[in-house]
N, C-alpha and C. Protein backbone atom coordinates (compact mmCIF):
# COMPACT_ATOMS: atom_id res chain seq x y z
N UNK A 1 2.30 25.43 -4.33
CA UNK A 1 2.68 24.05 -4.09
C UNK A 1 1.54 23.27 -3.47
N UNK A 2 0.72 23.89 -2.41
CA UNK A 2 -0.13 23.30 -1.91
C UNK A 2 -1.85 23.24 -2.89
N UNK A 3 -1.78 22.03 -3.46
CA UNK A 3 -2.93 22.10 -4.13
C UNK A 3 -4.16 21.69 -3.22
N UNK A 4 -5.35 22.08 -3.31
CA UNK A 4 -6.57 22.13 -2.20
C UNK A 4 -7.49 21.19 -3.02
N UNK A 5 -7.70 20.03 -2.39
CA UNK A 5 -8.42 18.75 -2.65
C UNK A 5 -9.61 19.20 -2.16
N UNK A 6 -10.70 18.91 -2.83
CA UNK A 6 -12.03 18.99 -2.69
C UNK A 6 -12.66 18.27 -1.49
N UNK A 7 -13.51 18.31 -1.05
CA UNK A 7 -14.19 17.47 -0.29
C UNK A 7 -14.49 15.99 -0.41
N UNK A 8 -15.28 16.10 -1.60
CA UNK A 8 -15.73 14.97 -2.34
C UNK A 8 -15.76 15.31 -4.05
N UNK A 9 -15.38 14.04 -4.82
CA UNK A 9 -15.27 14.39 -6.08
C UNK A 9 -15.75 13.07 -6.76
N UNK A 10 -16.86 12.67 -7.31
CA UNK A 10 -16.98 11.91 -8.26
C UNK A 10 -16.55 11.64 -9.31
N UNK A 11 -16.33 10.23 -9.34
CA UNK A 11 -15.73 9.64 -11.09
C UNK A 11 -16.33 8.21 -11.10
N UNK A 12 -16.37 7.87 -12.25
CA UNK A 12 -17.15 6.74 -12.89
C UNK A 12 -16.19 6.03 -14.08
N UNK A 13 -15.63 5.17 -13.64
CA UNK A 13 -14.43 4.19 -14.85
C UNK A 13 -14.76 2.98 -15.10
N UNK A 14 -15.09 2.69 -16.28
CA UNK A 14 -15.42 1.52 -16.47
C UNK A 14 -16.37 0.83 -15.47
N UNK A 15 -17.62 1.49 -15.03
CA UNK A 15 -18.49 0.84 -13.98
C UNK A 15 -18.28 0.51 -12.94
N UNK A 16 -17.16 1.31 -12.25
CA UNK A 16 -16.84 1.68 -10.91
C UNK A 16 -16.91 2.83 -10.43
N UNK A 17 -17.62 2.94 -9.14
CA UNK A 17 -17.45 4.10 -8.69
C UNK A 17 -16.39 4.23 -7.76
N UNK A 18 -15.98 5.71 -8.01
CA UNK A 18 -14.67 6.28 -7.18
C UNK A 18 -15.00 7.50 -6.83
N UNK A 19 -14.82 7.81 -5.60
CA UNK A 19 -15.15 8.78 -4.38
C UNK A 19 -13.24 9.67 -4.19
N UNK A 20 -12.86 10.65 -4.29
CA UNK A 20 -11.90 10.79 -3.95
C UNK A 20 -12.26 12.51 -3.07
N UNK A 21 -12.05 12.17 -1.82
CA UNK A 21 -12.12 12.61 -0.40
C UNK A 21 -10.62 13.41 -0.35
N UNK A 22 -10.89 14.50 0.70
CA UNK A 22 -9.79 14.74 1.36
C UNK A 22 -9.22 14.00 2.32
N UNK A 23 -8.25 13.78 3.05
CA UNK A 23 -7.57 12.86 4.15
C UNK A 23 -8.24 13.29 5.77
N UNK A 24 -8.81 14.73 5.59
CA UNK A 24 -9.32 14.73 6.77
C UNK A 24 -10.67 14.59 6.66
N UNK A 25 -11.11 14.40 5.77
CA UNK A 25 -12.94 13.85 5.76
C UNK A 25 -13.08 12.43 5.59
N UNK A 26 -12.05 11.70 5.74
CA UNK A 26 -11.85 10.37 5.76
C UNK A 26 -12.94 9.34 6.10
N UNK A 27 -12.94 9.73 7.81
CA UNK A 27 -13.47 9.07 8.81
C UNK A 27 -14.98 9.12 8.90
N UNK A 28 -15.60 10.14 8.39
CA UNK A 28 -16.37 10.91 7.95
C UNK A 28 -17.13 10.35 6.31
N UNK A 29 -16.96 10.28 5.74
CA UNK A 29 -17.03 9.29 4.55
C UNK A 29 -17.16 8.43 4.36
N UNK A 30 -16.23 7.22 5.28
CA UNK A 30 -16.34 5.85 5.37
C UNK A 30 -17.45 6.17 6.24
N UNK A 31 -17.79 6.40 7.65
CA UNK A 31 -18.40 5.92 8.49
C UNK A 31 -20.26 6.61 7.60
N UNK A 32 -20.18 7.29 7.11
CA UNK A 32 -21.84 7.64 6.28
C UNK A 32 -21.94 6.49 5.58
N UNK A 33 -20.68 5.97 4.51
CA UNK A 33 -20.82 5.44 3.81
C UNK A 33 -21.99 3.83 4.27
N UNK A 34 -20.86 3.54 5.56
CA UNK A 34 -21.75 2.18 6.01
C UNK A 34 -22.73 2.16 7.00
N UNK A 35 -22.94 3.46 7.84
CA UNK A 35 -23.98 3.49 8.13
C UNK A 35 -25.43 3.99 8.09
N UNK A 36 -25.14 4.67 6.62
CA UNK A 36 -26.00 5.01 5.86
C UNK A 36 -27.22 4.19 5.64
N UNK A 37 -28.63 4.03 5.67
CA UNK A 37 -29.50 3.03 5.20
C UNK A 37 -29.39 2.88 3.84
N UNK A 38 -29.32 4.28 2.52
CA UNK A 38 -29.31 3.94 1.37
C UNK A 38 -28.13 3.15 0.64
N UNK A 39 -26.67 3.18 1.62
CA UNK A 39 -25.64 2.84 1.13
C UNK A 39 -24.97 1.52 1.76
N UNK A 40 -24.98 1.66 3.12
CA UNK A 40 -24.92 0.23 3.53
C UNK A 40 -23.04 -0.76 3.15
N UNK A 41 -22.46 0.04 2.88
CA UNK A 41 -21.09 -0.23 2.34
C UNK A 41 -20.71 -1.11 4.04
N UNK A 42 -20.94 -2.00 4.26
CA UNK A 42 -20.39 -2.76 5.80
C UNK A 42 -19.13 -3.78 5.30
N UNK A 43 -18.69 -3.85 4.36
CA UNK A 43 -17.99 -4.72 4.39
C UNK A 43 -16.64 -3.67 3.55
N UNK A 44 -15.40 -3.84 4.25
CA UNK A 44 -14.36 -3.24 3.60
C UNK A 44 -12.87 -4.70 2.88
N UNK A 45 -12.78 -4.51 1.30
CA UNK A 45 -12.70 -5.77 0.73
C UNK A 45 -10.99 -5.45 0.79
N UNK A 46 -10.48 -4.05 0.64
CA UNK A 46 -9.07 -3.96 0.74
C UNK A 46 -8.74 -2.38 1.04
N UNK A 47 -7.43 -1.98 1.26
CA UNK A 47 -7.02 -0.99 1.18
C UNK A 47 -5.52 -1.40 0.45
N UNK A 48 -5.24 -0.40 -0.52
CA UNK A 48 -4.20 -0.40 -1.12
C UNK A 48 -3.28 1.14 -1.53
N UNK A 49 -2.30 0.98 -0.93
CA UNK A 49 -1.41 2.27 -1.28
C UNK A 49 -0.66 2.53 -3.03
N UNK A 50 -0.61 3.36 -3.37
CA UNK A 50 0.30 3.61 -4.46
C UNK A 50 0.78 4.85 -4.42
N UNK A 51 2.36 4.70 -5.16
CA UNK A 51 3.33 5.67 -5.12
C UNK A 51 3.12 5.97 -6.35
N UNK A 52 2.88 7.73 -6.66
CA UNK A 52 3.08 8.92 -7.73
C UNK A 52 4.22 9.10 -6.90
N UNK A 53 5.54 9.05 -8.09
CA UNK A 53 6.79 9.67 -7.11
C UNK A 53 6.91 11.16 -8.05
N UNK A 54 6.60 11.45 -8.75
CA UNK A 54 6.90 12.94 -9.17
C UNK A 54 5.89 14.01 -9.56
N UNK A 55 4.88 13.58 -8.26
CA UNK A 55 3.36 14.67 -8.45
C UNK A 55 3.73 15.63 -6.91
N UNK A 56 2.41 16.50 -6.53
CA UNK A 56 1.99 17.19 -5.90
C UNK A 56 2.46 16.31 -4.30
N UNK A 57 0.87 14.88 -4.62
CA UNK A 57 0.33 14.20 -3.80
C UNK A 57 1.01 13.36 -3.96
N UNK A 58 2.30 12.69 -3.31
CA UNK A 58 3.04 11.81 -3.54
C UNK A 58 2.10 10.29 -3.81
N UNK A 59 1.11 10.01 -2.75
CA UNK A 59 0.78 8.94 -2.61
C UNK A 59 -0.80 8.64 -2.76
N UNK A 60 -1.58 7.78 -3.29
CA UNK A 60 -2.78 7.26 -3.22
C UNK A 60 -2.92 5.98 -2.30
N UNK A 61 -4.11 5.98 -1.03
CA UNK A 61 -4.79 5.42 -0.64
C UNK A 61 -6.12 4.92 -1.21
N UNK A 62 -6.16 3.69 -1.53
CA UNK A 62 -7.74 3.28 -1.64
C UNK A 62 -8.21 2.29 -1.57
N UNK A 63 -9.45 2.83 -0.30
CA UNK A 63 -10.33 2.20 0.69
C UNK A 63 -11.35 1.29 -0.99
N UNK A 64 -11.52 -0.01 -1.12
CA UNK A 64 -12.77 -0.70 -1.69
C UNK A 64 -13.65 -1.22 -0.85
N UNK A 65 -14.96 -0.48 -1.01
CA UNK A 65 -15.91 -1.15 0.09
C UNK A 65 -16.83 -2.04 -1.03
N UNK A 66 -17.50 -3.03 -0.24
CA UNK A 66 -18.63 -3.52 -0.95
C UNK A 66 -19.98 -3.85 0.12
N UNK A 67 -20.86 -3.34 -1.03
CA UNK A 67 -22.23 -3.58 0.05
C UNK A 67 -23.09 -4.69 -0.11
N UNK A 68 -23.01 -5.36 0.79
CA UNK A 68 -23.77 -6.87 0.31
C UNK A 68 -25.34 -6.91 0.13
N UNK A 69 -25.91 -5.95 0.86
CA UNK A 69 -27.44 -5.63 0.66
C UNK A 69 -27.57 -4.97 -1.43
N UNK A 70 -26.78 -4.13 -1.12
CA UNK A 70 -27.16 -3.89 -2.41
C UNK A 70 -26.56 -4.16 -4.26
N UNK A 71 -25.40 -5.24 -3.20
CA UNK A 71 -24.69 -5.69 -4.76
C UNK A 71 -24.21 -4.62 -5.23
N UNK A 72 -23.32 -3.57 -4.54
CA UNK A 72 -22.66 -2.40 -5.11
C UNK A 72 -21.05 -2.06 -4.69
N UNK A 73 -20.44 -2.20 -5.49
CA UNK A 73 -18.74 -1.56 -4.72
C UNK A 73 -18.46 -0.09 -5.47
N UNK A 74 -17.85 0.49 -4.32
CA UNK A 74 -17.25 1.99 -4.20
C UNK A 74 -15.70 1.56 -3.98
N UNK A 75 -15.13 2.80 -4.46
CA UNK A 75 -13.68 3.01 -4.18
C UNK A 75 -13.91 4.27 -3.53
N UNK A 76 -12.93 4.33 -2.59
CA UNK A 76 -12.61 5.54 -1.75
C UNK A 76 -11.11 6.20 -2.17
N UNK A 77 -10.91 7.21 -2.73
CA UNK A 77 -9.44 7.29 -2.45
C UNK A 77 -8.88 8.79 -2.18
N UNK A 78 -7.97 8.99 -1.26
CA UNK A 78 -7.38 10.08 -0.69
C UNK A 78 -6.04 10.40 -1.15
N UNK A 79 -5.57 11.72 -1.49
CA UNK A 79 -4.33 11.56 -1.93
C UNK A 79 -3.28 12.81 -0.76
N UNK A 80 -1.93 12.12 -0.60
CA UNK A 80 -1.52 12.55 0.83
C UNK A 80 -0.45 12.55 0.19
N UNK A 81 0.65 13.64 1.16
CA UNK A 81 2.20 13.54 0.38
C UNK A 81 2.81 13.03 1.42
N UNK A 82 4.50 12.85 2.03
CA UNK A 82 4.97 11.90 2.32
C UNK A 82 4.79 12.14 3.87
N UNK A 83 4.27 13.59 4.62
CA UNK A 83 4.80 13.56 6.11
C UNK A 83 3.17 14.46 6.70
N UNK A 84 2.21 13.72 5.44
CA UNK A 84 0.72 14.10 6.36
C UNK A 84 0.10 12.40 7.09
N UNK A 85 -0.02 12.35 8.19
CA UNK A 85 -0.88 10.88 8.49
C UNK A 85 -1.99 10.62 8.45
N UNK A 86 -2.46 9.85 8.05
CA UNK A 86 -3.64 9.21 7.65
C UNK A 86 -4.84 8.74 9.03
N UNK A 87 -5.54 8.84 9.52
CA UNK A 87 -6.20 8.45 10.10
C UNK A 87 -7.07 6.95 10.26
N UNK A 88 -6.52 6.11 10.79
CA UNK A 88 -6.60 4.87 11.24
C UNK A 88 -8.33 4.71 11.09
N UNK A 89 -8.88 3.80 10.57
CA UNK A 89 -10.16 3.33 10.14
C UNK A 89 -10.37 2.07 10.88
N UNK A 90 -9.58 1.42 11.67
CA UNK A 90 -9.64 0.19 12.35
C UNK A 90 -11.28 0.13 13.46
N UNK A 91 -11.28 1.36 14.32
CA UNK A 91 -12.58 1.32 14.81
C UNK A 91 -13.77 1.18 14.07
N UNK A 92 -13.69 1.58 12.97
CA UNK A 92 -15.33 1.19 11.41
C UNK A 92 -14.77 -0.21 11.27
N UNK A 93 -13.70 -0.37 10.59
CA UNK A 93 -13.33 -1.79 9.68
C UNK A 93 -12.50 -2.13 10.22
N UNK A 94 -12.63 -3.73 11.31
CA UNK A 94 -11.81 -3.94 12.25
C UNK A 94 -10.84 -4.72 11.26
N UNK A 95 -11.29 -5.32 10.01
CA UNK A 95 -10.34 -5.93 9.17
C UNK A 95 -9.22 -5.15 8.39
N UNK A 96 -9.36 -3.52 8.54
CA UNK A 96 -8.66 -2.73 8.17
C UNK A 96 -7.21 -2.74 8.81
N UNK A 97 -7.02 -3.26 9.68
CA UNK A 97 -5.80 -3.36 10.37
C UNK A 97 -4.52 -3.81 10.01
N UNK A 98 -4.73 -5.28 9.50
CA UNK A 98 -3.60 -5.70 8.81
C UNK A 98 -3.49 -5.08 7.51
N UNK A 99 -4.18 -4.42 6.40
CA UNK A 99 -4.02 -3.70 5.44
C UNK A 99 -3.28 -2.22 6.07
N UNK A 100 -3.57 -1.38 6.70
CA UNK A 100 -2.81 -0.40 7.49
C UNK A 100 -1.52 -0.83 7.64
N UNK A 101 -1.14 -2.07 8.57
CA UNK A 101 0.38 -2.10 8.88
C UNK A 101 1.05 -2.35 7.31
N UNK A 102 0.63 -3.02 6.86
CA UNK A 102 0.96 -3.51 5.19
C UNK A 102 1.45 -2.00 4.94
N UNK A 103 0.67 -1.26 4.75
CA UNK A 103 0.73 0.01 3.69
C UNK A 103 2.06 0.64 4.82
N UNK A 104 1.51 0.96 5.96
CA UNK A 104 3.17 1.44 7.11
C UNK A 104 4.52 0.80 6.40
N UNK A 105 4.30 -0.65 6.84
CA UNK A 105 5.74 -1.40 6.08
C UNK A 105 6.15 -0.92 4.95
N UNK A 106 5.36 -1.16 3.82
CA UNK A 106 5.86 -0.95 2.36
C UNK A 106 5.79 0.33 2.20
N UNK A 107 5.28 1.43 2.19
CA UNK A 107 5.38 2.57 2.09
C UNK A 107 5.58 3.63 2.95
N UNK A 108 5.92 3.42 4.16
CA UNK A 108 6.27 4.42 5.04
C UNK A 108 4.72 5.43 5.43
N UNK A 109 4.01 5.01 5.48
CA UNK A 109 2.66 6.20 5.62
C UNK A 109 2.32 6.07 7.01
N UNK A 110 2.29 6.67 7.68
CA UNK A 110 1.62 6.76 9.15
C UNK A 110 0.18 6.84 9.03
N UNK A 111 -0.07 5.84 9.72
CA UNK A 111 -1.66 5.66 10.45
C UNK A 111 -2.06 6.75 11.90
N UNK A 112 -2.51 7.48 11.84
CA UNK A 112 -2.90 7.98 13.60
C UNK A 112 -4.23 6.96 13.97
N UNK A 113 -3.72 7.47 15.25
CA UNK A 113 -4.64 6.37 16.54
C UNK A 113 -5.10 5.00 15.95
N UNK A 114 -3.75 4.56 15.02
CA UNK A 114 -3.84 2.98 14.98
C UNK A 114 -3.40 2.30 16.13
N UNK A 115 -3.49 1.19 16.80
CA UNK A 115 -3.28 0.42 18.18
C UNK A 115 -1.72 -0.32 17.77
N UNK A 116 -1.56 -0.98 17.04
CA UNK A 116 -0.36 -1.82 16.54
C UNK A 116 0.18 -1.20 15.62
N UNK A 117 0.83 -0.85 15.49
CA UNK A 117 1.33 -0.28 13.89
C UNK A 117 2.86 -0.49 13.77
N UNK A 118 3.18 -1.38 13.74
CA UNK A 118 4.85 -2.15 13.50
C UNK A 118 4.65 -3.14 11.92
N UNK A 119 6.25 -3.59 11.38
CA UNK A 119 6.18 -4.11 10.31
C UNK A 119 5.72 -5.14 10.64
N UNK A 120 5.39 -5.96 9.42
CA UNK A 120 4.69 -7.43 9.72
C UNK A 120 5.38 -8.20 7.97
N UNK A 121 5.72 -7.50 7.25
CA UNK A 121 6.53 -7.96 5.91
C UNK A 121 7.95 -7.65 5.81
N UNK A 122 8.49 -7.30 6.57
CA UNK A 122 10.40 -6.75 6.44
C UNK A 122 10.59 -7.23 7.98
N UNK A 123 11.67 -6.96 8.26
CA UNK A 123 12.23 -7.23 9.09
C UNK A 123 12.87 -5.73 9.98
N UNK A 124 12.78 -6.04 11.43
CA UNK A 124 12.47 -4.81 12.30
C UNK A 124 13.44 -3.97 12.14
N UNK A 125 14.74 -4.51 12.10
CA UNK A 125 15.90 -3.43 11.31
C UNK A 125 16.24 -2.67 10.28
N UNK A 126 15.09 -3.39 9.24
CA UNK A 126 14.99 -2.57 8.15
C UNK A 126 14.48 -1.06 8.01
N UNK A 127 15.58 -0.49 7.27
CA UNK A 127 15.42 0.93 7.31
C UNK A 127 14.73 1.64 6.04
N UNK A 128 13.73 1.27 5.28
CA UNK A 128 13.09 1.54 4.52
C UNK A 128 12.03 0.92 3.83
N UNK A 129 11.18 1.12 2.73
CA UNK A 129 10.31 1.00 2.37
C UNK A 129 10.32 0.60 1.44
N UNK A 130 10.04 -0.83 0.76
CA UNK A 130 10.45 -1.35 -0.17
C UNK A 130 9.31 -1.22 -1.18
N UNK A 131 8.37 -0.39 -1.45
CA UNK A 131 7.46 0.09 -2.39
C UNK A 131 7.04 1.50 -2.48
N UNK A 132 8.35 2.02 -2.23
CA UNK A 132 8.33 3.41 -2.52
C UNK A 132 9.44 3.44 -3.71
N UNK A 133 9.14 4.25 -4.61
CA UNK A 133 10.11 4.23 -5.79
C UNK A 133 11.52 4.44 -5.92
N UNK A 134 11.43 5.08 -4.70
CA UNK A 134 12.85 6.10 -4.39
C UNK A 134 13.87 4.85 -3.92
N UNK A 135 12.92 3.71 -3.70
CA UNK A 135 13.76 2.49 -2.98
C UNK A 135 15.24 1.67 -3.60
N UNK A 136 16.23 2.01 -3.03
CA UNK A 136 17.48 1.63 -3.99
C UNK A 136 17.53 0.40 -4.11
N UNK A 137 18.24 -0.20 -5.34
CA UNK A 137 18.52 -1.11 -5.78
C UNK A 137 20.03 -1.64 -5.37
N UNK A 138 20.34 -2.64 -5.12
CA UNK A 138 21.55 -2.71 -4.51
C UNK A 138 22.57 -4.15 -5.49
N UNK A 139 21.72 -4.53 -6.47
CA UNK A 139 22.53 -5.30 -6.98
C UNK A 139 22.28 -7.37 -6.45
N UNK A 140 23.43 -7.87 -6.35
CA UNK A 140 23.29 -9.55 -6.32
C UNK A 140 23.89 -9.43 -4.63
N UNK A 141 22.36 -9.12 -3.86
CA UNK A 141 22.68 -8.98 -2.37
C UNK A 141 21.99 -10.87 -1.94
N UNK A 142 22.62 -11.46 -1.43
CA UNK A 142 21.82 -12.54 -0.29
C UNK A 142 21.30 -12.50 0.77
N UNK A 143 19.74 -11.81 0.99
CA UNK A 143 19.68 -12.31 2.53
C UNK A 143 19.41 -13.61 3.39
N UNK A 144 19.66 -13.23 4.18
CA UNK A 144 19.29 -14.71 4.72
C UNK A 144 19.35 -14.58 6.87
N UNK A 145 18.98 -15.29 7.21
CA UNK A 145 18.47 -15.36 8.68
C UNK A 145 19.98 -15.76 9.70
N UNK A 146 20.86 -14.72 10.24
CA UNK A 146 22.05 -15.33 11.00
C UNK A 146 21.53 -15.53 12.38
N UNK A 147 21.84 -17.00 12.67
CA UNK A 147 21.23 -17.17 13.63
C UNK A 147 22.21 -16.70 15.53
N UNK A 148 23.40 -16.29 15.06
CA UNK A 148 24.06 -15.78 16.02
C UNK A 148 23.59 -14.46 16.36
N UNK A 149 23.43 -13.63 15.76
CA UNK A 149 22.81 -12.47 15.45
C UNK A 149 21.76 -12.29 15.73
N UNK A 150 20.92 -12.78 15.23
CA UNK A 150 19.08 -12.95 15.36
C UNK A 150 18.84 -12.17 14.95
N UNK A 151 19.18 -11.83 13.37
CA UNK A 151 18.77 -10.69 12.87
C UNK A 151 19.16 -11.01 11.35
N UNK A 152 18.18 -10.65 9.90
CA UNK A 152 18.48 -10.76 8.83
C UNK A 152 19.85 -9.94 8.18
N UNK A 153 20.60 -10.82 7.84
CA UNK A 153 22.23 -10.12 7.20
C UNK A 153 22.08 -10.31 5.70
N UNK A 154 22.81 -9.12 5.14
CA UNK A 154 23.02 -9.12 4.16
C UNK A 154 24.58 -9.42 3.53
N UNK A 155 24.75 -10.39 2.32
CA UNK A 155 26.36 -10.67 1.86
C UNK A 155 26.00 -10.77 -0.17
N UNK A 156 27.07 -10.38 -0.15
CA UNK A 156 27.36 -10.42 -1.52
C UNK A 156 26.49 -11.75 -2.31
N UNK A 157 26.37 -12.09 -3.21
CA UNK A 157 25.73 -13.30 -3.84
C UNK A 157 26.85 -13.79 -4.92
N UNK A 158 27.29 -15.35 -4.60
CA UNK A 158 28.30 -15.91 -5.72
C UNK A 158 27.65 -16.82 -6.50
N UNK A 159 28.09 -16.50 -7.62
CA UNK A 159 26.97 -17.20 -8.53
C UNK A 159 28.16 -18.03 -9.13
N UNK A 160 28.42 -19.64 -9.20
CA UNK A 160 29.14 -20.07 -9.74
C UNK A 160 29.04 -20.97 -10.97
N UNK A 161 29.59 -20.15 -12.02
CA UNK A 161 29.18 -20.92 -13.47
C UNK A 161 30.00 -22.11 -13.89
N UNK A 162 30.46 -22.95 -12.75
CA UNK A 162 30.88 -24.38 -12.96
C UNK A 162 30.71 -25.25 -14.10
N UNK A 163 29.19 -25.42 -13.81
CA UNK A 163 28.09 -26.73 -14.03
C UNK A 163 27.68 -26.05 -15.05
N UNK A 164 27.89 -25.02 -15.46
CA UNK A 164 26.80 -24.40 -16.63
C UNK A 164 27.78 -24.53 -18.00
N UNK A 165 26.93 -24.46 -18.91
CA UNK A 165 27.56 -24.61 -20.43
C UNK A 165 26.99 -23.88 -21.08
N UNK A 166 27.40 -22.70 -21.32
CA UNK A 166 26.82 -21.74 -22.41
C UNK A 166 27.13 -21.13 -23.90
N UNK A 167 26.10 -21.51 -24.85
CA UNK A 167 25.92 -21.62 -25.69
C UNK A 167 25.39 -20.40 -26.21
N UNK A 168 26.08 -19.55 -26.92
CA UNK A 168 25.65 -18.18 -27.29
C UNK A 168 24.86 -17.83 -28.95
N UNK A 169 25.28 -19.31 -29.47
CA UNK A 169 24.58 -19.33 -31.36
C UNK A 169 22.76 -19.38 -31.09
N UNK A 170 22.27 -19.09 -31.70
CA UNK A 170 21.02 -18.96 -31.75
C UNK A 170 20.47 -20.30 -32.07
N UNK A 171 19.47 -21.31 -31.10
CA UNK A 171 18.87 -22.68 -31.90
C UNK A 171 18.13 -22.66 -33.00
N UNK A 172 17.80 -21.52 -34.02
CA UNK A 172 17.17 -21.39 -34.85
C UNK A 172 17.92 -20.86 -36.00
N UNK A 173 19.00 -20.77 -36.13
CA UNK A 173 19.97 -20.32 -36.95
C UNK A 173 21.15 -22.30 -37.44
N UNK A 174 20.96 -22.19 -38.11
CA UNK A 174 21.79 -23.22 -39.40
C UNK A 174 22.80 -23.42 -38.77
């Protein structure tokens, strides 16, 4: 079950390079990467999560750096299943932060020795992860903001076909 990720693994797609790292050589990778003289990667442009829901490695992380000295972008990417944590990059890429809580919210992934790490896209009661696949569907729900409460409620949705006039013949048919 446990498949053993390489260290480092090169690939080349369509004139991108992609680096895919283990999760614990992370920190280690990025930080050569930009303080490297030949590589110089100082600027980090995004991090983005994606869900494989029926592999090994449930999930992909990937770090895009770009280096402004040398007009070059790298992809970084690590692949982790649902209850290994990721190691917080905020001390290299202080802009990495709000991308971290992003990926926490929507996908449930733990950051270690991140400083903030609460939702910032759902709401604090929410009990799941709305970009994980497994995420249920619930049908014609309304939310909306109760202000007695102070807290987002959910109610049925009435859709009322009053005002509407529907016409089922085709406008292109005689």
């Amino acid at each position: 079950m446990n498949k053993i990720v390489p260290l480092i693994t090169q690939q080349r797609i369509l004139d991108e390079n992609i680096l895919v790292t283990s999760f614990n050589k992370l920190f280690f990778t990025l930080n050569c990467l930009k303080l490297h003289f030949n590589y110089q990667y100082t600027l980090l442009s995004c991090i983005s999560g994606i869900d494989l829901l029926s592999t090994t490695y449930r999930f992909i992380i990937a770090y895009d750096l770009l280096s402004l000295v040398y007009n070059s972008r790298i992809r970084i990417k690590i692949l982790i299943n649902e209850i290994t944590p990721v190691i917080s990059v905020w001390k290299l890429y202080t802009n990495s932060n709000w991308w971290e809580r992003e990926i926490w919210d929507m996908f449930g992934i733990f950051f270690n020795t991140h400083p903030d790490l609460r939702r910032i896209l759902t709401d604090y009661g929410f009990d799941s992860n709305p970009m994980k696949k497994d995420f249920p569907l619930y049908g014609f729900i309304e939310l909306r903001f109760d202000d007695n409460l102070k807290r987002v409620v959910g109610e049925p949705l009435e859709l009322t076909q009053e005002l509407r006039y529907f016409t089922f013949q085709s406008p292109w048919s005689n």
